[in-house]
N, C-alpha and C. Protein backbone atom coordinates (compact mmCIF):
# COMPACT_ATOMS: atom_id res chain seq x y z
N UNK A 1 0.83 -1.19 0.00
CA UNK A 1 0.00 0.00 0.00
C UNK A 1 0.87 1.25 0.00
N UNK A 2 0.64 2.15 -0.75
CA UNK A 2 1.48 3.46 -0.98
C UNK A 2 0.67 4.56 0.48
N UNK A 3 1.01 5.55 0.29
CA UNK A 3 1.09 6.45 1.39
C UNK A 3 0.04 7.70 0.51
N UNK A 4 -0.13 7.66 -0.43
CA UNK A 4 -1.40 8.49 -0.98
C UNK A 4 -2.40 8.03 -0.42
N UNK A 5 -3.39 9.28 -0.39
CA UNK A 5 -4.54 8.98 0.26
C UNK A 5 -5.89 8.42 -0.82
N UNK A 6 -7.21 7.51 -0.57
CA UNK A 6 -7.73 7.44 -1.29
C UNK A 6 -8.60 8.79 -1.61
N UNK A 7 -9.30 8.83 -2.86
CA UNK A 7 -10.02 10.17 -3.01
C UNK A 7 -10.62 8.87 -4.28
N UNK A 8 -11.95 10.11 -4.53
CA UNK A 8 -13.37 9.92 -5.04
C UNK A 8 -13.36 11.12 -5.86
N UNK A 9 -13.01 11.09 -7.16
CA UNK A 9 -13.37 12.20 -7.89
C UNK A 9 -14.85 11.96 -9.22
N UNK A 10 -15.35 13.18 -8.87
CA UNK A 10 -16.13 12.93 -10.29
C UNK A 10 -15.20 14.11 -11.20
N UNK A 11 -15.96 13.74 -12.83
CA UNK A 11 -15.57 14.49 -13.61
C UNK A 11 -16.36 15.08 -14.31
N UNK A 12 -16.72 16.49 -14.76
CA UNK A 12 -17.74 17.24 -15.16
C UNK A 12 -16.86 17.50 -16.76
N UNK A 13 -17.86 17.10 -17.70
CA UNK A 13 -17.00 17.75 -19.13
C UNK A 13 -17.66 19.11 -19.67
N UNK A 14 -16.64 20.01 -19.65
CA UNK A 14 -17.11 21.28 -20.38
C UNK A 14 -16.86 21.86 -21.62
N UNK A 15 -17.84 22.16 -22.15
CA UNK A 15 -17.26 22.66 -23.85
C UNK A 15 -17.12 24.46 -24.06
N UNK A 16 -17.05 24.90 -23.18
CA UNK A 16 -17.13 26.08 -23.29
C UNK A 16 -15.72 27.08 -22.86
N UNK A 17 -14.85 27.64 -22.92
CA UNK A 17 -14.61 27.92 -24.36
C UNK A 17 -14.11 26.64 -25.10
N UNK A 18 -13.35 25.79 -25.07
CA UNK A 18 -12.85 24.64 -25.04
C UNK A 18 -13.18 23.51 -24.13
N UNK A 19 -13.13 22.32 -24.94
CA UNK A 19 -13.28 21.27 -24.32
C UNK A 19 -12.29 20.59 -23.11
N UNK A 20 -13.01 20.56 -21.77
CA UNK A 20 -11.76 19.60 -20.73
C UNK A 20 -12.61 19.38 -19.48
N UNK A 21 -12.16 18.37 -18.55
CA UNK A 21 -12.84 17.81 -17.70
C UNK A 21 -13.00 18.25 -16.79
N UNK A 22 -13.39 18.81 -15.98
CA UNK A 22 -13.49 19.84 -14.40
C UNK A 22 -13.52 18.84 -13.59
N UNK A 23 -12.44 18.95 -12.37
CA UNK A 23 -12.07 17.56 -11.76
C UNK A 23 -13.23 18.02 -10.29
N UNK A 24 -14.31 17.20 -9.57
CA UNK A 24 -14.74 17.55 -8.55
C UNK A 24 -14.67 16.36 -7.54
N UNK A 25 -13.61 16.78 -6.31
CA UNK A 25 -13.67 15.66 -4.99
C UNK A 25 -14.62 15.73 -4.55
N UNK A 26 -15.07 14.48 -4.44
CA UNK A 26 -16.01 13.78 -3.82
C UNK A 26 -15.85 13.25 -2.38
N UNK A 27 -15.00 12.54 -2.44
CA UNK A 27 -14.32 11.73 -0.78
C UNK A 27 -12.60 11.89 -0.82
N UNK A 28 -12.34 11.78 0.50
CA UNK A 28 -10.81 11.63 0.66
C UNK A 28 -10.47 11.30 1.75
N UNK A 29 -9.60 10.63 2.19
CA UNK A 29 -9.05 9.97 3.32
C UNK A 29 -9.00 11.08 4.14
N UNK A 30 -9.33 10.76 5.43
CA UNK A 30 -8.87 12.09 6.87
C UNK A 30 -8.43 11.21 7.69
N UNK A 31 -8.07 12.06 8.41
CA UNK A 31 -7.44 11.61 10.01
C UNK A 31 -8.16 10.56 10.99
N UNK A 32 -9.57 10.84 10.85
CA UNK A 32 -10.18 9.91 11.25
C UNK A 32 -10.83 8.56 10.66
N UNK A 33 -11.18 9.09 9.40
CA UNK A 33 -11.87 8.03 8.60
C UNK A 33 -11.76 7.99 7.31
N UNK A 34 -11.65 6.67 6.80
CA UNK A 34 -11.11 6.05 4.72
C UNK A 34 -11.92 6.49 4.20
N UNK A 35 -11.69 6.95 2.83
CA UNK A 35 -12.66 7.60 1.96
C UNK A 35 -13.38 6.27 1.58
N UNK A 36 -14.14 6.65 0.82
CA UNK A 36 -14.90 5.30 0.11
C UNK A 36 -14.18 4.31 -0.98
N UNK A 37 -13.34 5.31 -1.58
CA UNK A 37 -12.76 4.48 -2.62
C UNK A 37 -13.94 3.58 -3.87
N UNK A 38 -13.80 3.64 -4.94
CA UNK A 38 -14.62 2.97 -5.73
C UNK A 38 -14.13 1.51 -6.40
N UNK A 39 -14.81 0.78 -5.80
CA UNK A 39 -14.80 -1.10 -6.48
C UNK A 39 -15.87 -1.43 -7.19
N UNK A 40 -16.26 -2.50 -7.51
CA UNK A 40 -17.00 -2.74 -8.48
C UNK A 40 -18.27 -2.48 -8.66
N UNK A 41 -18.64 -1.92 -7.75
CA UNK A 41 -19.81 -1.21 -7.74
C UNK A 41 -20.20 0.38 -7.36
N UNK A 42 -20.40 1.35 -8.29
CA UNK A 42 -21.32 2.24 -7.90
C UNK A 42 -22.76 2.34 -8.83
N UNK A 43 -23.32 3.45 -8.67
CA UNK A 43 -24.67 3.72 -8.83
C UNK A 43 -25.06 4.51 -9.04
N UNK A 44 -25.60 6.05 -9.65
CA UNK A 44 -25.74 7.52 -9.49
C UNK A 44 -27.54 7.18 -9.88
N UNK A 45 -28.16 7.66 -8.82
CA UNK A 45 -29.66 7.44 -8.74
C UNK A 45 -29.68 8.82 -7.90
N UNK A 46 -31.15 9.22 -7.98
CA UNK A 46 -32.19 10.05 -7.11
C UNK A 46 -32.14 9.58 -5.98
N UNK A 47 -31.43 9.50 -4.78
CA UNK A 47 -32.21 8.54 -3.91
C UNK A 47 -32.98 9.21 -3.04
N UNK A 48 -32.88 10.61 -2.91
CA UNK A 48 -33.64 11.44 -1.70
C UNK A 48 -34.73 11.95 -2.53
N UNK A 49 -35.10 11.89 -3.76
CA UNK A 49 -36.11 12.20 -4.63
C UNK A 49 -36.13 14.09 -4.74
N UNK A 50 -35.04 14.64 -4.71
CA UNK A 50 -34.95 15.85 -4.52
C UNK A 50 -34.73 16.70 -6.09
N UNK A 51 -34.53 15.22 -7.49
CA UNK A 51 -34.19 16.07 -8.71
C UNK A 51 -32.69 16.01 -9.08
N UNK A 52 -31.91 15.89 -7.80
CA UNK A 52 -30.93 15.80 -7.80
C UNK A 52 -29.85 14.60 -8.03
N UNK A 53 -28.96 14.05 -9.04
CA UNK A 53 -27.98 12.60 -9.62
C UNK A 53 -27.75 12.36 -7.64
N UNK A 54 -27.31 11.48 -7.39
CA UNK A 54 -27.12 10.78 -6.08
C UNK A 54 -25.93 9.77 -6.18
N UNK A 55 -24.90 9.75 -5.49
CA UNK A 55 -23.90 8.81 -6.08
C UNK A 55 -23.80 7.39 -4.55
N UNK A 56 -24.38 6.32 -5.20
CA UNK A 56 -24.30 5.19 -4.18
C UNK A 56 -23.04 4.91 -4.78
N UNK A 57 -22.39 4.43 -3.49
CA UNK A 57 -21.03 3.38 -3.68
C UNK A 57 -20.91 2.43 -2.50
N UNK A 58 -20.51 0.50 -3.31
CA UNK A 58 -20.44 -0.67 -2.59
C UNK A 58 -18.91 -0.53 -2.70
N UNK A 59 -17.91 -0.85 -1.53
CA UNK A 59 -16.86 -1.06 -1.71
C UNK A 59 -16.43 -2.06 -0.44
N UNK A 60 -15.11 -2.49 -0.42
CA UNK A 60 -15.27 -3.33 1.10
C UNK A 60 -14.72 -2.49 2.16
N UNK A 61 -14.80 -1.28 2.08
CA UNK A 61 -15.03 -0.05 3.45
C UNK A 61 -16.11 0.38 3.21
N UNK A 62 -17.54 -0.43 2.77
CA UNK A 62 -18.76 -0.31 3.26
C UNK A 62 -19.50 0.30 2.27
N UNK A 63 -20.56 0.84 2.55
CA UNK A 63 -21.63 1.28 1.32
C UNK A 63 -21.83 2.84 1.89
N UNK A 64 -21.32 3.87 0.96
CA UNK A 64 -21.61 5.22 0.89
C UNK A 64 -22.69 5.69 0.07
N UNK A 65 -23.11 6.77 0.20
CA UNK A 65 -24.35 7.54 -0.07
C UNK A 65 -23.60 8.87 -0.39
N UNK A 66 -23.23 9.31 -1.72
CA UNK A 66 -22.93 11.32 -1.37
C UNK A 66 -23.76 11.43 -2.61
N UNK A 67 -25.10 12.41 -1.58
CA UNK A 67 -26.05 13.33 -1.88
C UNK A 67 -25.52 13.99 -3.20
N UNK A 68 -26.43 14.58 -3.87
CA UNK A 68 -25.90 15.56 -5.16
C UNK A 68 -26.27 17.13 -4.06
N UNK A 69 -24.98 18.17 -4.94
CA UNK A 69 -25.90 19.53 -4.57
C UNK A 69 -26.11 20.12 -6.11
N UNK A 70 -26.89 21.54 -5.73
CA UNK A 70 -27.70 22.06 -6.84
C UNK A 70 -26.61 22.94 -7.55
């Protein structure tokens, strides 16, 4: 195991003025507790029914939930 921390990025693609990916953290390792890290399973659903993408993730540090914001 290396000494980087895990992190959870999404990626937003923009075409305006030019095309490139806008990097947005999602999770990251802290002092107290492992990020989620992504394994073979995630999911991006509604789950709070708010309108808003919802990102489920199964990994074996457990099953996360990060909410979308507006």
């Amino acid at each position: 195991m290396g000494t980087e921390p895990t992190v959870l990025y999404v990626f937003k693609l923009v075409r305006t003025p030019t095309v490139h990916f806008e990097p947005h953290l999602i999770d990251i390792d802290s002092a107290t507790q492992k990020a989620s890290g992504v394994a073979r399973e995630f999911r991006v659903a509604d789950m709070n029914k708010d309108g808003i993408n919802d990102i489920v993730v199964a990994s074996k540090r457990g099953l996360f939930v990060f909410l979308g914001k507006p």
